[in-house]
PDB file of N, CA and C in Angstrom:
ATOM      1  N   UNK A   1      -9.722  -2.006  -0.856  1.00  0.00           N
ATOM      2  CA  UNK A   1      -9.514  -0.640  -0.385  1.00  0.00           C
ATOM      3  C   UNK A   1      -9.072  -0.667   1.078  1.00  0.00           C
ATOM      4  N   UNK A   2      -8.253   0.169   1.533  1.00  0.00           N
ATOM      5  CA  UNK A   2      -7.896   0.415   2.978  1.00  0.00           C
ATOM      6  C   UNK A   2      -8.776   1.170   3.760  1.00  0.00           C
ATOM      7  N   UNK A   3      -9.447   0.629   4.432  1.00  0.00           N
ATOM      8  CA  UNK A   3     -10.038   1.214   5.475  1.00  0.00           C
ATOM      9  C   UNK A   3      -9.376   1.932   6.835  1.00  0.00           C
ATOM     10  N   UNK A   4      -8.178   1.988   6.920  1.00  0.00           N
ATOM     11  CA  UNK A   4      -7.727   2.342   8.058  1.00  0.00           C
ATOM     12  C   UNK A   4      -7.595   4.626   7.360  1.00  0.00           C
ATOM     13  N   UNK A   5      -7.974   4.931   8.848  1.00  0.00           N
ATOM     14  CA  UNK A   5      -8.069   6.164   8.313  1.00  0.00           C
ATOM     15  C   UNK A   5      -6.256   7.057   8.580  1.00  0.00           C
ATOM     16  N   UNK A   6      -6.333   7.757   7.454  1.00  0.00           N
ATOM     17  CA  UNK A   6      -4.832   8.610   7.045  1.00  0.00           C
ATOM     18  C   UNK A   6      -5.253   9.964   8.095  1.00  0.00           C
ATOM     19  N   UNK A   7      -3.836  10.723   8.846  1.00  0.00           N
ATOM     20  CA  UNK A   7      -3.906  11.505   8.622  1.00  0.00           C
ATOM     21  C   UNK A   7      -2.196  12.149   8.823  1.00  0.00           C
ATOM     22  N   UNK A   8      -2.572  14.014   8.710  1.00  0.00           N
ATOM     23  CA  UNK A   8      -1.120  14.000   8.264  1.00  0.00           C
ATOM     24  C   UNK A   8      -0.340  14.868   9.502  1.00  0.00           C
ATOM     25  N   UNK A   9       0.778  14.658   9.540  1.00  0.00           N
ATOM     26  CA  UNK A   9       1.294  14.941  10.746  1.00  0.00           C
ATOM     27  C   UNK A   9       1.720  16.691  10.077  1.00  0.00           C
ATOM     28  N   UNK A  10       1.641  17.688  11.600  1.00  0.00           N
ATOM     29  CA  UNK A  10       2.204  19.152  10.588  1.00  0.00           C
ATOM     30  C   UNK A  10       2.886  19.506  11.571  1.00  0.00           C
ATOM     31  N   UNK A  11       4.281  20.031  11.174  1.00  0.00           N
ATOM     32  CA  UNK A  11       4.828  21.026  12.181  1.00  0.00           C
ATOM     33  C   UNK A  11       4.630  22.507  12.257  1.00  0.00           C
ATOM     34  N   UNK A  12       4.595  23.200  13.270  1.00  0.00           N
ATOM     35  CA  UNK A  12       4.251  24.483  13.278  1.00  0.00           C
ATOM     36  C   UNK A  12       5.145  25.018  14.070  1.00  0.00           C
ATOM     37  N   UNK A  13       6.176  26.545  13.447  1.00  0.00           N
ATOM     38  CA  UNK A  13       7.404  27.191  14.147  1.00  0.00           C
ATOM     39  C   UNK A  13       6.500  28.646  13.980  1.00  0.00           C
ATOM     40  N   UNK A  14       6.637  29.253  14.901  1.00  0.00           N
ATOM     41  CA  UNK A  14       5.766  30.609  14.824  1.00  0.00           C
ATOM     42  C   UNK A  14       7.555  30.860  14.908  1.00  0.00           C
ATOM     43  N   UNK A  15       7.658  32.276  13.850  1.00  0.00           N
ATOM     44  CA  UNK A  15       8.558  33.215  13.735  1.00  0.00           C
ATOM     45  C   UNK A  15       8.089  34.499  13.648  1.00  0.00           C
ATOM     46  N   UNK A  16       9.567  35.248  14.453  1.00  0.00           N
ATOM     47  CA  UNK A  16       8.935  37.352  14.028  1.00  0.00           C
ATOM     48  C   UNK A  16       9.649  37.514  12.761  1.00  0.00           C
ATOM     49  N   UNK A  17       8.843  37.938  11.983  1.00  0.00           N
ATOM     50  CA  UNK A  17       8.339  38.709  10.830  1.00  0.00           C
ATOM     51  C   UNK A  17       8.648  39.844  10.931  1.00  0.00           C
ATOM     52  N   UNK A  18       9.598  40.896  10.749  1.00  0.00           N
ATOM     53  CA  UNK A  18       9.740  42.488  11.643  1.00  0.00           C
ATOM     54  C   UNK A  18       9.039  42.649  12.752  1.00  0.00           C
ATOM     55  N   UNK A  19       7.755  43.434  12.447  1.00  0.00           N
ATOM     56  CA  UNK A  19       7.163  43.473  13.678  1.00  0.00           C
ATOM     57  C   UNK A  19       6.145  42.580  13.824  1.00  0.00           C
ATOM     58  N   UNK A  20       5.813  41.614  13.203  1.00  0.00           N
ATOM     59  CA  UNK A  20       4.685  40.467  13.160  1.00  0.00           C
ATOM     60  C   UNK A  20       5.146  39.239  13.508  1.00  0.00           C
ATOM     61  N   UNK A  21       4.381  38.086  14.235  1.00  0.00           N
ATOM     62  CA  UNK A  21       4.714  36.545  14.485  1.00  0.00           C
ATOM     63  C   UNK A  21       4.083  36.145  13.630  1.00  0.00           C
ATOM     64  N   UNK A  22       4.707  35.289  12.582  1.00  0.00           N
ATOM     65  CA  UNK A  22       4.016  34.406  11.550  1.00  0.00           C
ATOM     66  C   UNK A  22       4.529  33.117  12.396  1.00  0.00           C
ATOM     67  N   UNK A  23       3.166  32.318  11.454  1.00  0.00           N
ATOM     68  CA  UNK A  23       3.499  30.722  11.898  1.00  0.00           C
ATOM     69  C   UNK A  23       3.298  29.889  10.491  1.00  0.00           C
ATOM     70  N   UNK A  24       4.696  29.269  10.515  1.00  0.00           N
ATOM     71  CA  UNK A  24       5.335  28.223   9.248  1.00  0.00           C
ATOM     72  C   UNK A  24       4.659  26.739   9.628  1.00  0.00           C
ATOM     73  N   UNK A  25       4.099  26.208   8.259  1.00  0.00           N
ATOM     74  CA  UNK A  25       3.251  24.880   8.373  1.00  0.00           C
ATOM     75  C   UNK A  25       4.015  24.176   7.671  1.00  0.00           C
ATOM     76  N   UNK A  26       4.711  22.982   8.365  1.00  0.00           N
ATOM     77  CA  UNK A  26       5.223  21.757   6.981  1.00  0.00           C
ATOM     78  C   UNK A  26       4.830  20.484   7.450  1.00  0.00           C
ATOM     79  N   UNK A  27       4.860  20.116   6.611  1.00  0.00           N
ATOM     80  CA  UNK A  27       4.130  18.680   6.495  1.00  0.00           C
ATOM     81  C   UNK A  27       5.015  17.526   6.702  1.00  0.00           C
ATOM     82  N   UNK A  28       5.119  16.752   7.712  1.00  0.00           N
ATOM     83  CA  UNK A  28       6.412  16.220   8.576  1.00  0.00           C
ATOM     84  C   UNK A  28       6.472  14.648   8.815  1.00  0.00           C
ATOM     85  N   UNK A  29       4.993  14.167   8.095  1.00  0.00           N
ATOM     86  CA  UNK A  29       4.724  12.951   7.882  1.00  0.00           C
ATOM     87  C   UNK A  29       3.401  12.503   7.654  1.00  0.00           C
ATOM     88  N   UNK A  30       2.799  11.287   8.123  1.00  0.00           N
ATOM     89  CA  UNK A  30       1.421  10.853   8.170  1.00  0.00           C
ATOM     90  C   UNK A  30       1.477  10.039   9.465  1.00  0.00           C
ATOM     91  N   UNK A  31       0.062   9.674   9.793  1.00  0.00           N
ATOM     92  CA  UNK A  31      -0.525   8.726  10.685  1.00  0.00           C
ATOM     93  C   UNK A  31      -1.599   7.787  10.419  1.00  0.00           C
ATOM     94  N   UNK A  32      -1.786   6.732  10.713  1.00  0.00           N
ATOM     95  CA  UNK A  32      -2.448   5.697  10.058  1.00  0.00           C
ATOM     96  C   UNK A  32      -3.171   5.296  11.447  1.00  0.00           C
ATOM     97  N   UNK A  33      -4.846   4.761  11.270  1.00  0.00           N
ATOM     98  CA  UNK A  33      -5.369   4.867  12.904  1.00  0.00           C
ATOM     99  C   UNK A  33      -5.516   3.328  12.735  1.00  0.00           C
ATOM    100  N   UNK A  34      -5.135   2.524  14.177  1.00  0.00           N
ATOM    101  CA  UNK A  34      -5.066   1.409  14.363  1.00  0.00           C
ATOM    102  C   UNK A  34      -6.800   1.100  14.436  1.00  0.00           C
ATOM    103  N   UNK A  35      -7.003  -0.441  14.868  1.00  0.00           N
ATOM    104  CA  UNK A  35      -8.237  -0.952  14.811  1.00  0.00           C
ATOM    105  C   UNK A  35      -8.744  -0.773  16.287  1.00  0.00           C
ATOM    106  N   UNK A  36      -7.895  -0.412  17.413  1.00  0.00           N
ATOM    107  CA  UNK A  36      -8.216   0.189  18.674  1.00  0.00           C
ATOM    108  C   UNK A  36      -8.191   1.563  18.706  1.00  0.00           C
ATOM    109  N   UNK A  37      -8.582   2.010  17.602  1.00  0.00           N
ATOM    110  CA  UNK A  37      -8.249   3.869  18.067  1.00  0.00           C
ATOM    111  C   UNK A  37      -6.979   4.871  18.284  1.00  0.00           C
ATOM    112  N   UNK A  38      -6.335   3.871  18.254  1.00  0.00           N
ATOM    113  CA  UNK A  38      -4.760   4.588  18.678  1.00  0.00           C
ATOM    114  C   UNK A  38      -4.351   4.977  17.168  1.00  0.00           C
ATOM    115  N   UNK A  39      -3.105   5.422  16.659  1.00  0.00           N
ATOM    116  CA  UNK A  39      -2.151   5.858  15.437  1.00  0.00           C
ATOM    117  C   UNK A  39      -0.994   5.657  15.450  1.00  0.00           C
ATOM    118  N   UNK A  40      -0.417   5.397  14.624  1.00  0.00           N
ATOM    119  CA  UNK A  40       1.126   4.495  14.168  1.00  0.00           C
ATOM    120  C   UNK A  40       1.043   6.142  13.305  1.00  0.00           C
ATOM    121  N   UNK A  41       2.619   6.689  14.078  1.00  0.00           N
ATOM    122  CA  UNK A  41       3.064   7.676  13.325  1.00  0.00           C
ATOM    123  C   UNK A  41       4.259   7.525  12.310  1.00  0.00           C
ATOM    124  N   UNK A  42       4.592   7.890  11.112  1.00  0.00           N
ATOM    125  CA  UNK A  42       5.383   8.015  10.530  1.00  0.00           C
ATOM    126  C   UNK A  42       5.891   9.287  10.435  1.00  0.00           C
ATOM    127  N   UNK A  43       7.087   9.320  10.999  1.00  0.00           N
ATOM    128  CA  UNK A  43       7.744  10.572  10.448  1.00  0.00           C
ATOM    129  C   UNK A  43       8.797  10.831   9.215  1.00  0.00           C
ATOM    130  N   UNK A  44       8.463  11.462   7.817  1.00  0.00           N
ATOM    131  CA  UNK A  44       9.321  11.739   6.965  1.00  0.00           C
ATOM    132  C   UNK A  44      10.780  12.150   7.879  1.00  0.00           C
ATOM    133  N   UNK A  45      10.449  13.269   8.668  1.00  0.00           N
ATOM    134  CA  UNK A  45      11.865  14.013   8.956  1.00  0.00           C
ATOM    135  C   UNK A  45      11.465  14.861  10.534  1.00  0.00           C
ATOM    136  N   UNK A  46      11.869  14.861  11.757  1.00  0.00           N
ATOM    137  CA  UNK A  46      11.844  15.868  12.833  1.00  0.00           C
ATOM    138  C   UNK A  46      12.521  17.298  12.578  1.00  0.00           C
ATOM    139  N   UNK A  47      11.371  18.490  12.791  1.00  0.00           N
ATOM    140  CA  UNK A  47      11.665  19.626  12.874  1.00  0.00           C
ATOM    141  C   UNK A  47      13.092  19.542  13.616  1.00  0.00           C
ATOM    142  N   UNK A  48      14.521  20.516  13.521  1.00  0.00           N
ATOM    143  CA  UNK A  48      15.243  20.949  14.126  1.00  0.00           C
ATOM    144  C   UNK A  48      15.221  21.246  15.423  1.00  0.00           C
ATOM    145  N   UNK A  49      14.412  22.245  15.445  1.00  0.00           N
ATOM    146  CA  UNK A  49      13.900  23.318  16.344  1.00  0.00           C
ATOM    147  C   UNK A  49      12.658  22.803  16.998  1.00  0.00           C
ATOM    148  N   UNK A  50      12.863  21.634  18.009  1.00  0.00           N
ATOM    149  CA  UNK A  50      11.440  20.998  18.145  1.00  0.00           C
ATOM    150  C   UNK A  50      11.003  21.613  19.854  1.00  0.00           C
ATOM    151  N   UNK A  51      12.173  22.111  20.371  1.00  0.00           N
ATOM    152  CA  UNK A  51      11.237  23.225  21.544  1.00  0.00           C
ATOM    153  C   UNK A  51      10.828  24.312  21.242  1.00  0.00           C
ATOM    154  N   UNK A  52      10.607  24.532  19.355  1.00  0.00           N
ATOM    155  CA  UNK A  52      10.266  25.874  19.372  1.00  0.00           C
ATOM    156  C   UNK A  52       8.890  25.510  18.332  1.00  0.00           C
ATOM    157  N   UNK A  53       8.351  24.404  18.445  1.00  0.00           N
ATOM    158  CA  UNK A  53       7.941  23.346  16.864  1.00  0.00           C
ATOM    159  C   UNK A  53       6.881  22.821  17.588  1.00  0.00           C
ATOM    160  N   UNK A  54       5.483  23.302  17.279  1.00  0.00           N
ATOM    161  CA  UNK A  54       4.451  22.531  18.000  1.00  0.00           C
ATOM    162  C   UNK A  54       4.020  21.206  16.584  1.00  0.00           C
ATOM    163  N   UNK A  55       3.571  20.344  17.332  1.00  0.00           N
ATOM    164  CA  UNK A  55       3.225  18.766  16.021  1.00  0.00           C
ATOM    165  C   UNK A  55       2.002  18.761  16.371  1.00  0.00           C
ATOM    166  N   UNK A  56       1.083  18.636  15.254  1.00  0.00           N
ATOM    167  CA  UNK A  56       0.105  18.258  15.051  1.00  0.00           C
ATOM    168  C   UNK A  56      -0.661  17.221  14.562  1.00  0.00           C
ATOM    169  N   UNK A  57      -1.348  16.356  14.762  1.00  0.00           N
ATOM    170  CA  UNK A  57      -1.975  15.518  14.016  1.00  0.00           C
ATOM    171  C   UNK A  57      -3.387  15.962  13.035  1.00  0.00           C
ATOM    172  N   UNK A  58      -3.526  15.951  12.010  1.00  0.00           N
ATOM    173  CA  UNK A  58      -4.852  16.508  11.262  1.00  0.00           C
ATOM    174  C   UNK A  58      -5.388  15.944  10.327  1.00  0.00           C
ATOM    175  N   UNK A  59      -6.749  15.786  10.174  1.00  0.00           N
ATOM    176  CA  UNK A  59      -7.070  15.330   8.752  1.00  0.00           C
ATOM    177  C   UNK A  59      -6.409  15.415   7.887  1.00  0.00           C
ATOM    178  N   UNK A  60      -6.493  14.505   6.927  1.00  0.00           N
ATOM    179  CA  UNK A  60      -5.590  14.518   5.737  1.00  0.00           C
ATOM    180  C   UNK A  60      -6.360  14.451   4.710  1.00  0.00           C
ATOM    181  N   UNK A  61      -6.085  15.814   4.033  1.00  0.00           N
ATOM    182  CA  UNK A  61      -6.867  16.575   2.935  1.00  0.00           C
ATOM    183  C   UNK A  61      -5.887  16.491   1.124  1.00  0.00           C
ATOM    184  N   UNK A  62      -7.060  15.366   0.620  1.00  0.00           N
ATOM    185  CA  UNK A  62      -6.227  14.548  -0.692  1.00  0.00           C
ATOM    186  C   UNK A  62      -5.496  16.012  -1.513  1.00  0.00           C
ATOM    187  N   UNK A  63      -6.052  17.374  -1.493  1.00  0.00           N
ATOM    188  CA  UNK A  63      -5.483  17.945  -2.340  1.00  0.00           C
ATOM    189  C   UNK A  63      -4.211  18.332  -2.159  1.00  0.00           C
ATOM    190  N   UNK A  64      -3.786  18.332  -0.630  1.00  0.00           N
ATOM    191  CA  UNK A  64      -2.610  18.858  -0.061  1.00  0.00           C
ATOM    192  C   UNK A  64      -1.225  18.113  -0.501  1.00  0.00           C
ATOM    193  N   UNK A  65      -1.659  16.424  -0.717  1.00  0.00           N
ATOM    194  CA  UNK A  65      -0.884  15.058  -1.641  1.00  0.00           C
ATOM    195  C   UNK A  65      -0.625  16.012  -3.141  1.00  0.00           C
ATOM    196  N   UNK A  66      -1.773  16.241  -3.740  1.00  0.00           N
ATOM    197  CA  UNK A  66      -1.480  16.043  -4.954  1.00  0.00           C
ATOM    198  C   UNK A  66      -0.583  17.285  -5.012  1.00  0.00           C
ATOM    199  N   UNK A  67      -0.761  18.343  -4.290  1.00  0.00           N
ATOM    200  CA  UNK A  67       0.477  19.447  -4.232  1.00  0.00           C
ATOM    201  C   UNK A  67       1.945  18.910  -3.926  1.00  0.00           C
ATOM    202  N   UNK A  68       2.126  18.449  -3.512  1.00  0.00           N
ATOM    203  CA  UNK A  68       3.581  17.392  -3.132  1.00  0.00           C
ATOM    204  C   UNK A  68       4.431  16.477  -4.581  1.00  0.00           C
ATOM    205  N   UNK A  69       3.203  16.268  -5.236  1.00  0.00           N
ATOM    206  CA  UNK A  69       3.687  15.169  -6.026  1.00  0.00           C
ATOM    207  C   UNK A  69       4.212  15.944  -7.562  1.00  0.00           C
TER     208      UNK A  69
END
């Protein structure tokens, strides 16, 4: 088994909505945590719009996979 811990990288674009700011979540890769604490990022793909695109690093929650697949 792999012990190194997963997690998943998210981008976030807040957009106006008519009169509302929504904020769009996609899922933009994973991160894998080294044996010093640090993370090796993988990115599937970079947001476009990355001065408008906050990145996140977050737990990585198995059901969010099986939605993908």
């Amino acid at each position: 088994m792999n012990d190194k811990k997963m997690m998943q990288i998210l981008g976030a674009v807040e957009r106006t909505v008519g009169d509302d700011k929504k904020t769009w979540w996609t899922r933009i890769g994973v991160g894998f945590q080294n044996k010093d604490g640090s993370y090796n990022l993988r990115f599937d793909y970079l947001p476009a719009r990355l001065g408008d695109t906050t990145i996140q690093l977050r737990e990585f929650d198995p059901k969010d996979a099986a939605q993908t697949e």
